[in-house]
Protein backbone atom coordinates (compact mmCIF):
# COMPACT_ATOMS: atom_id res chain seq x y z
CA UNK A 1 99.04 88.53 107.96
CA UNK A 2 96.98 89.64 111.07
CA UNK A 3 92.73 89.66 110.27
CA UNK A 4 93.07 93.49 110.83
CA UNK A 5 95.99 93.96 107.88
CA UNK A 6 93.91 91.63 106.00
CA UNK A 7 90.79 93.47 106.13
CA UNK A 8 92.14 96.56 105.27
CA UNK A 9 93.98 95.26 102.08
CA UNK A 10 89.92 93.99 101.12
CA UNK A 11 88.89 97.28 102.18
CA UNK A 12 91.14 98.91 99.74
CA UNK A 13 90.40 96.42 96.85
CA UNK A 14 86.61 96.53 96.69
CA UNK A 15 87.04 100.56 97.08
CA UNK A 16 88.81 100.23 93.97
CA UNK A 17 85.90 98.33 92.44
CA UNK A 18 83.86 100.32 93.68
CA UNK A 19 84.46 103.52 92.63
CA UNK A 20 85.51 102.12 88.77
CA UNK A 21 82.79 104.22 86.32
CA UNK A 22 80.32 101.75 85.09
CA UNK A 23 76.43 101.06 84.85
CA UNK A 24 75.74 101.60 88.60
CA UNK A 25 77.42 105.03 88.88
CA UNK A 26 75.40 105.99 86.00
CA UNK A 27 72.24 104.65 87.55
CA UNK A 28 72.93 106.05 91.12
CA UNK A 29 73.88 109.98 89.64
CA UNK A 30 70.66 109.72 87.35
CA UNK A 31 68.46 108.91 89.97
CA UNK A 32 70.13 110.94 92.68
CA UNK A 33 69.04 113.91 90.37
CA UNK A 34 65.15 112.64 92.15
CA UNK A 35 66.56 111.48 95.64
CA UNK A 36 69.73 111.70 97.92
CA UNK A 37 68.85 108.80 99.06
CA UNK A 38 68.97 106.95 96.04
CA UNK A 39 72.05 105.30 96.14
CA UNK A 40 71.11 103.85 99.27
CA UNK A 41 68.61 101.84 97.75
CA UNK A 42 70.65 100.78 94.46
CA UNK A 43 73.01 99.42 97.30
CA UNK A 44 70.46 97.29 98.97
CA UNK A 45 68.57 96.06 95.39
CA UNK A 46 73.00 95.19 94.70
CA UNK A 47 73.00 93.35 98.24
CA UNK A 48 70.02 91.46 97.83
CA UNK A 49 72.63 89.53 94.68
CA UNK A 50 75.60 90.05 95.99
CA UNK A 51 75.46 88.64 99.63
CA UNK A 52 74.18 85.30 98.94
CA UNK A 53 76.59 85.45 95.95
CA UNK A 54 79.06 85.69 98.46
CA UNK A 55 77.84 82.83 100.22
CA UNK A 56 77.92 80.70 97.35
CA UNK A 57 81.37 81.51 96.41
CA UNK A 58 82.33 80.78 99.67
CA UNK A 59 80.78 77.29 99.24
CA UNK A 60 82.82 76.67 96.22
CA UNK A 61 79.74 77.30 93.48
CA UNK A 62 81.59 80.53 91.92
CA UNK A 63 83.42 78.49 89.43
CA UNK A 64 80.19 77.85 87.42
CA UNK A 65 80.68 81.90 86.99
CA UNK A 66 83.87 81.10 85.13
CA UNK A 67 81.67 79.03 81.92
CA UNK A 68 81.80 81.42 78.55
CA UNK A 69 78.54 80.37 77.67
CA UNK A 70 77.10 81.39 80.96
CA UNK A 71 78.77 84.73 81.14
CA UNK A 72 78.09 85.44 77.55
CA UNK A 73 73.76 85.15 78.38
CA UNK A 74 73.85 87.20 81.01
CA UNK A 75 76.16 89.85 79.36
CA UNK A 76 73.73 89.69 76.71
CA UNK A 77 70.02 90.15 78.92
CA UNK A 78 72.29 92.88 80.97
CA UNK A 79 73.42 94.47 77.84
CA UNK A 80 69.76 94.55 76.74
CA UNK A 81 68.35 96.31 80.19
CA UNK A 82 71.13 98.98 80.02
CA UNK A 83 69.88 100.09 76.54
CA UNK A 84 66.82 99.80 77.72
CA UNK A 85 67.38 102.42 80.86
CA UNK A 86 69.70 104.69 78.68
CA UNK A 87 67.09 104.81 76.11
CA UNK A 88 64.47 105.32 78.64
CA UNK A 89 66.15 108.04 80.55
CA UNK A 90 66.89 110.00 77.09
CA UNK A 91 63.17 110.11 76.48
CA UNK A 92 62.25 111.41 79.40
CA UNK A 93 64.56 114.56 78.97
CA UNK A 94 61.35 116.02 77.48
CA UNK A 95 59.31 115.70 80.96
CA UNK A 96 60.97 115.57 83.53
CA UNK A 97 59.10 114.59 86.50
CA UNK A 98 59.67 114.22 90.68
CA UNK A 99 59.33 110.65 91.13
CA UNK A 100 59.40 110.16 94.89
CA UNK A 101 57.96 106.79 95.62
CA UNK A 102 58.24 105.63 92.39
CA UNK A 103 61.82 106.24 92.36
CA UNK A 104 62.63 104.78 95.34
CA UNK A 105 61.15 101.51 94.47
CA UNK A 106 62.73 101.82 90.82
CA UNK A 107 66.38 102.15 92.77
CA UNK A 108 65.84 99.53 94.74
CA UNK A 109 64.83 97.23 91.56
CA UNK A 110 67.97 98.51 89.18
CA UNK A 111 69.91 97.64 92.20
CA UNK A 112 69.02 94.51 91.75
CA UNK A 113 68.75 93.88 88.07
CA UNK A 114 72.01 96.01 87.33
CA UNK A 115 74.00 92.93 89.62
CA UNK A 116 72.13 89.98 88.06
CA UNK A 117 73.00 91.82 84.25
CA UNK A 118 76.62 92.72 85.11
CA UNK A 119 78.74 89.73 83.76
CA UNK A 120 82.29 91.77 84.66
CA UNK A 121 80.71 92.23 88.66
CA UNK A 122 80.25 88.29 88.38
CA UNK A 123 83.50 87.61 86.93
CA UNK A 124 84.99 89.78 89.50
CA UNK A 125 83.33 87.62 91.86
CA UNK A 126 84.82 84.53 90.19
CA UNK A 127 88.12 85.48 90.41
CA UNK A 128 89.28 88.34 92.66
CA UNK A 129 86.32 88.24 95.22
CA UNK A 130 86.82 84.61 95.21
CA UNK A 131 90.28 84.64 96.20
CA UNK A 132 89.81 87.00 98.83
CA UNK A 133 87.14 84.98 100.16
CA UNK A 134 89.39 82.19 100.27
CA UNK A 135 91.45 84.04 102.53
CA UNK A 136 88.88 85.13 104.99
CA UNK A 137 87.99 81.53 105.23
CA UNK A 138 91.25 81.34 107.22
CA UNK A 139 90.04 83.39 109.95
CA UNK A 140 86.83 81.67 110.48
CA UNK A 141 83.40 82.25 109.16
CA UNK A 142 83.70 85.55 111.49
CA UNK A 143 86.56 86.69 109.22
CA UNK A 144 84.06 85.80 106.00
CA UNK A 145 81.31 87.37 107.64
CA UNK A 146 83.52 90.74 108.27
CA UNK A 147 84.83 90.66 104.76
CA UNK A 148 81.62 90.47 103.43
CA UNK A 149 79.77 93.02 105.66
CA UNK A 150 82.97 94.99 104.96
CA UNK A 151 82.87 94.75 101.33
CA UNK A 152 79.16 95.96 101.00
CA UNK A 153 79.96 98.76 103.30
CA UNK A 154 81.91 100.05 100.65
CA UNK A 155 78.63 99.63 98.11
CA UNK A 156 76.56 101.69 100.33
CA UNK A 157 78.61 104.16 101.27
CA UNK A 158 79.73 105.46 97.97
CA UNK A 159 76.75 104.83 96.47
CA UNK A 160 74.85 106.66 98.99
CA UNK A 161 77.43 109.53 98.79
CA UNK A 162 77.09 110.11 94.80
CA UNK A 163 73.59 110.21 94.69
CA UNK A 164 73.65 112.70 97.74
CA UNK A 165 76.40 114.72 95.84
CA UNK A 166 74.07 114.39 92.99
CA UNK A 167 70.90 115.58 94.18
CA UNK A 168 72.81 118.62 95.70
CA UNK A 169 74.20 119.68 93.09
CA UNK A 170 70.87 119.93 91.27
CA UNK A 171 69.53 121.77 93.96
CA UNK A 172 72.45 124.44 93.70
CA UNK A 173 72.73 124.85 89.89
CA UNK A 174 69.47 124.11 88.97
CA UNK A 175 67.03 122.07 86.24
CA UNK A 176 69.73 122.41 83.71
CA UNK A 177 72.41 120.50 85.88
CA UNK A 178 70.01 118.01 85.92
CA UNK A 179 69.11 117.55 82.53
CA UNK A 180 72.93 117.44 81.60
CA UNK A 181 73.80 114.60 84.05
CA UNK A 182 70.67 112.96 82.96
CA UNK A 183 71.80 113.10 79.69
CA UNK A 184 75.08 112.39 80.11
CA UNK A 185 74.40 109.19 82.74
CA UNK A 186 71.67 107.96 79.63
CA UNK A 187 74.59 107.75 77.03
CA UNK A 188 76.73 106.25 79.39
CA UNK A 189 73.99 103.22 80.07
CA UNK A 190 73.79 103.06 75.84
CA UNK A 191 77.18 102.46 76.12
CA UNK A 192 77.67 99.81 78.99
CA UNK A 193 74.71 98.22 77.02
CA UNK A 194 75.82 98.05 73.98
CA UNK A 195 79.49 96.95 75.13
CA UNK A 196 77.30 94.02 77.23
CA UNK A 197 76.03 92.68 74.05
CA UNK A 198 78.62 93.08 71.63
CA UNK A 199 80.71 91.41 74.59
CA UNK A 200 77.92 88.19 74.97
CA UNK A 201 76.99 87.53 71.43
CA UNK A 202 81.10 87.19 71.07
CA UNK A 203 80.80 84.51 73.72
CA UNK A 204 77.97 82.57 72.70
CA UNK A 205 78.52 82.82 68.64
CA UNK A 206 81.11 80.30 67.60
């Protein structure tokens, strides 16, 4: 397979990652209701994890990803954050407030926080991403550097996207568009969360 055919196939993969509903999308539509440019900075706060997870898969330390007991704490803190920041953004349905630098530094944070939490994104890392780092590892650490820029491209650009789509659409159809995705993204974190820790306490409980 040519580095070209190969990068495309990775392309197509992490788009499918991607763009699977979960915690993130939630987070990025929420917040996109404050700033278009919200899901730009969820996508950095995610970098700032994923890249030198990359790197460490790469060197061979993803399998400690694969351990149940590891997996099941940090579905458990992650599953207790997401309840957290659905419970948090249902309260604030009463008051809704413009949060422009606040929100910008609270995007780039639950970037972060949503990718250490996440124990399916690190699984995914484990297996799938790991394999398809192996085989950019045949084309050099050029062809691991392009996979991996390649592969976050996709983070930013949809994420950046959806909370632009987001924030325009509030615009158009006003404070009561808002308050419905708001709503709606708020059970959807309750939900992640509480899936997170039914999903750790399985793993850890004998």
């Amino acid at each position: 397979m040519s580095f070209a055919a190969f990068l495309l196939e990775a392309v197509v993969i992490s788009l499918s990652g991607v763009m699977a509903p979960g915690p993130v999308t939630s987070v990025v539509v929420g917040k996109g209701n404050d700033s278009p440019h919200a899901g730009a900075l969820v996508a950095l706060g995610h970098g700032v994890v994923e890249i030198p997870l990359m790197v460490a898969v790469f060197y061979g330390v993803g399998r400690l990803l694969e351990l149940p007991h590891i997996q099941g704490a940090i579905a458990l803190a992650g599953g207790l954050f997401l309840l957290w920041m659905g419970l948090g953004m249902l309260r604030s349905l009463r008051q809704r407030v413009e949060m422009d630098e606040q929100s910008g530094n609270t995007s780039f944070v639950a970037g972060i926080l949503l990718s250490i939490g996440n124990p399916y994104f690190l699984v995914w890392w484990a297996t799938v991403g790991a394999a398809l780092i192996a085989r950019s590892a045949e084309f050099g650490l050029g062809g691991f550097l392009a996979f991996g820029l390649a592969h976050w491209g996709c983070d930013f650009v949809w994420d950046y996207g959806l909370s632009a789509l987001s924030f325009h659409g509030g615009q158009i159809f006003g404070a009561r568009f808002q308050r419905g995705v708001f709503l709606l993204c708020g059970l959807a974190l309750i939900f992640f969360g509480a899936r997170f820790v039914w999903d750790g306490a399985g793993m850890l409980l004998p």
